[in-house]
Protein backbone atom coordinates (compact mmCIF):
# COMPACT_ATOMS: atom_id res chain seq x y z
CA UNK A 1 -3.68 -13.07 6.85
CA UNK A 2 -3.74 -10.01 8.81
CA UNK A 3 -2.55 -6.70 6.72
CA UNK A 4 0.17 -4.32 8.57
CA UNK A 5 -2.04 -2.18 9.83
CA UNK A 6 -4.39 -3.99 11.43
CA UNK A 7 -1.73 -5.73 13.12
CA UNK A 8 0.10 -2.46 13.80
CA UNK A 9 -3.28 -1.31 15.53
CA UNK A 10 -3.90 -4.84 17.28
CA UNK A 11 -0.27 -4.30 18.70
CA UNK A 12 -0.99 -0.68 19.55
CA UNK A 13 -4.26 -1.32 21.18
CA UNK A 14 -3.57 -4.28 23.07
CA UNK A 15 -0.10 -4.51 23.70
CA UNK A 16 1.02 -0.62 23.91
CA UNK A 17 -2.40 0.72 25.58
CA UNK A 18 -2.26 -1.92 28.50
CA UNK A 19 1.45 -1.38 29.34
CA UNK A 20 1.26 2.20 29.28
CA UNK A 21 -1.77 2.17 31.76
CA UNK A 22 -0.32 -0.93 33.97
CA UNK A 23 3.06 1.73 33.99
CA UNK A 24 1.05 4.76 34.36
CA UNK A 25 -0.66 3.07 37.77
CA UNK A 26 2.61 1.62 39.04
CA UNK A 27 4.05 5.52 38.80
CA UNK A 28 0.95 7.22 40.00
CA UNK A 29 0.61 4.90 42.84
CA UNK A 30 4.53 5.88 44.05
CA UNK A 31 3.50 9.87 43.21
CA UNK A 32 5.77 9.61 40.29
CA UNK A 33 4.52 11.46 36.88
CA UNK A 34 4.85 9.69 33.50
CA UNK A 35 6.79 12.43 32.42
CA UNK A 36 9.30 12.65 34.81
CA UNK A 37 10.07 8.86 34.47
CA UNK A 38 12.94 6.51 32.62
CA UNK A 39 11.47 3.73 30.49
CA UNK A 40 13.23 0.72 29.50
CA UNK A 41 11.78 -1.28 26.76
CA UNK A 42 13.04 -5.12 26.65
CA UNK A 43 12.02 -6.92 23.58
CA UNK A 44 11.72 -3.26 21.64
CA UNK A 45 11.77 -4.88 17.86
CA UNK A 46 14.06 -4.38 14.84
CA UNK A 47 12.62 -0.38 14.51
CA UNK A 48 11.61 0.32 17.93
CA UNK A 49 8.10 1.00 17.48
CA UNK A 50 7.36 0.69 21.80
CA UNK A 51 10.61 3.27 22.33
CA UNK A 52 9.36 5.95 19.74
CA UNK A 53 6.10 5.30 21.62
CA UNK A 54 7.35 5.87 25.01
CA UNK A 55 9.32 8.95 24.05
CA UNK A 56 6.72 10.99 23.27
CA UNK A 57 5.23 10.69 26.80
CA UNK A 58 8.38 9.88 29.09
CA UNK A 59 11.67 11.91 30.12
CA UNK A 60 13.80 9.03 28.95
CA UNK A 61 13.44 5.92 27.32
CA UNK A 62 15.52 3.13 26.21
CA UNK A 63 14.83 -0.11 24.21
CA UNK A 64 16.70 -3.01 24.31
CA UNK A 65 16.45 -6.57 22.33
CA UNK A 66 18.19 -9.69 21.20
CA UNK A 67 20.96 -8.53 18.96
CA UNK A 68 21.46 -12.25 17.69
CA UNK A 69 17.95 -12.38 16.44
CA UNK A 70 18.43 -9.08 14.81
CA UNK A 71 21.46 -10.34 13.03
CA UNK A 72 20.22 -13.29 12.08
CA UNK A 73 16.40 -12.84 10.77
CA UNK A 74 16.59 -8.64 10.57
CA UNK A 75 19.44 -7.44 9.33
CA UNK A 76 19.53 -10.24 6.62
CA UNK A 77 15.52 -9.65 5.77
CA UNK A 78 16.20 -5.96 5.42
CA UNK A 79 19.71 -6.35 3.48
CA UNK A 80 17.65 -8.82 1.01
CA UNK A 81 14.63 -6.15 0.43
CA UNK A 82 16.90 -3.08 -0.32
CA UNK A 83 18.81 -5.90 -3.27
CA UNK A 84 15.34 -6.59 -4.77
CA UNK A 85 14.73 -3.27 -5.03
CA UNK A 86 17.57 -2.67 -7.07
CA UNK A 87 19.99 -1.34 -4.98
CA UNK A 88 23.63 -2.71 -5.18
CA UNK A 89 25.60 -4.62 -2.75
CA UNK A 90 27.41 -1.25 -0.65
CA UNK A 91 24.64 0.26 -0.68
CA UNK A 92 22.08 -2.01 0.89
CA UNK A 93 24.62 -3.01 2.95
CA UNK A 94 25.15 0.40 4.00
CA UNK A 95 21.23 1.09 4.37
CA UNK A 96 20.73 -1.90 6.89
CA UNK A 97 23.93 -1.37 8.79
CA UNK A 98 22.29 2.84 9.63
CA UNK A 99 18.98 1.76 9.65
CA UNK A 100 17.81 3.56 6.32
C-alpha cells in the first residue's frame, strides 16, 4: 500500500507536471501566457488539490466534478471521520457541509 504522500507526489509528478506543460505548450503556441489564462479543472476531487494548483500560476481557475459521487462516497466518508473523532452529530455535519 502506497502512503499519502507518495501518492500525493506520484499524482503531482505525473499527473499535475504533464498537464501543466501539455497546457503551458497549447498557450505558448497561440502567444497566450499562463498567467493571463482561465483554467477549468474537470474531475478536480473532493478538496481540489489540481484548482489550488492552478491558482497559483493562472489568472483564473475553476474546478468542477461529479457532485453525486461527492455526495455519495465524500461527504459521507468525511461526515463519518469527524463522528469518530468525537465530534457530535451538528457539528460534523456542519464541518462536511463548509468543508472544515
Amino acid at each position: 500500500m502506497q502512503s499519502s504522500k507518495s501518492t500525493a507526489n506520484h499524482d503531482y509528478s505525473n499527473v499535475f507536471l504533464r498537464a501543466k506543460s501539455d497546457i503551458e505548450s497549447l498557450l505558448s503556441a497561440r502567444g497566450i501566457k499562463t498567467s493571463e489564462a482561465s483554467i477549468l479543472v474537470l474531475g478536480c476531487g473532493y478538496n481540489y488539490p489540481d484548482v489550488i494548483l492552478w491558482s497559483a500560476i493562472a489568472k483564473q481557475v475553476n474546478g468542477i466534478d461529479v457532485l453525486e459521487a461527492f455526495w455519495k462516497d465524500g461527504f459521507m466518508a468525511r461526515y463519518k471521520n469527524f463522528r469518530k473523532n468525537g465530534w457530535g452529530i451538528t457539528k460534523s455535519f456542519a464541518a462536511t457541509l463548509f468543508n472544515r
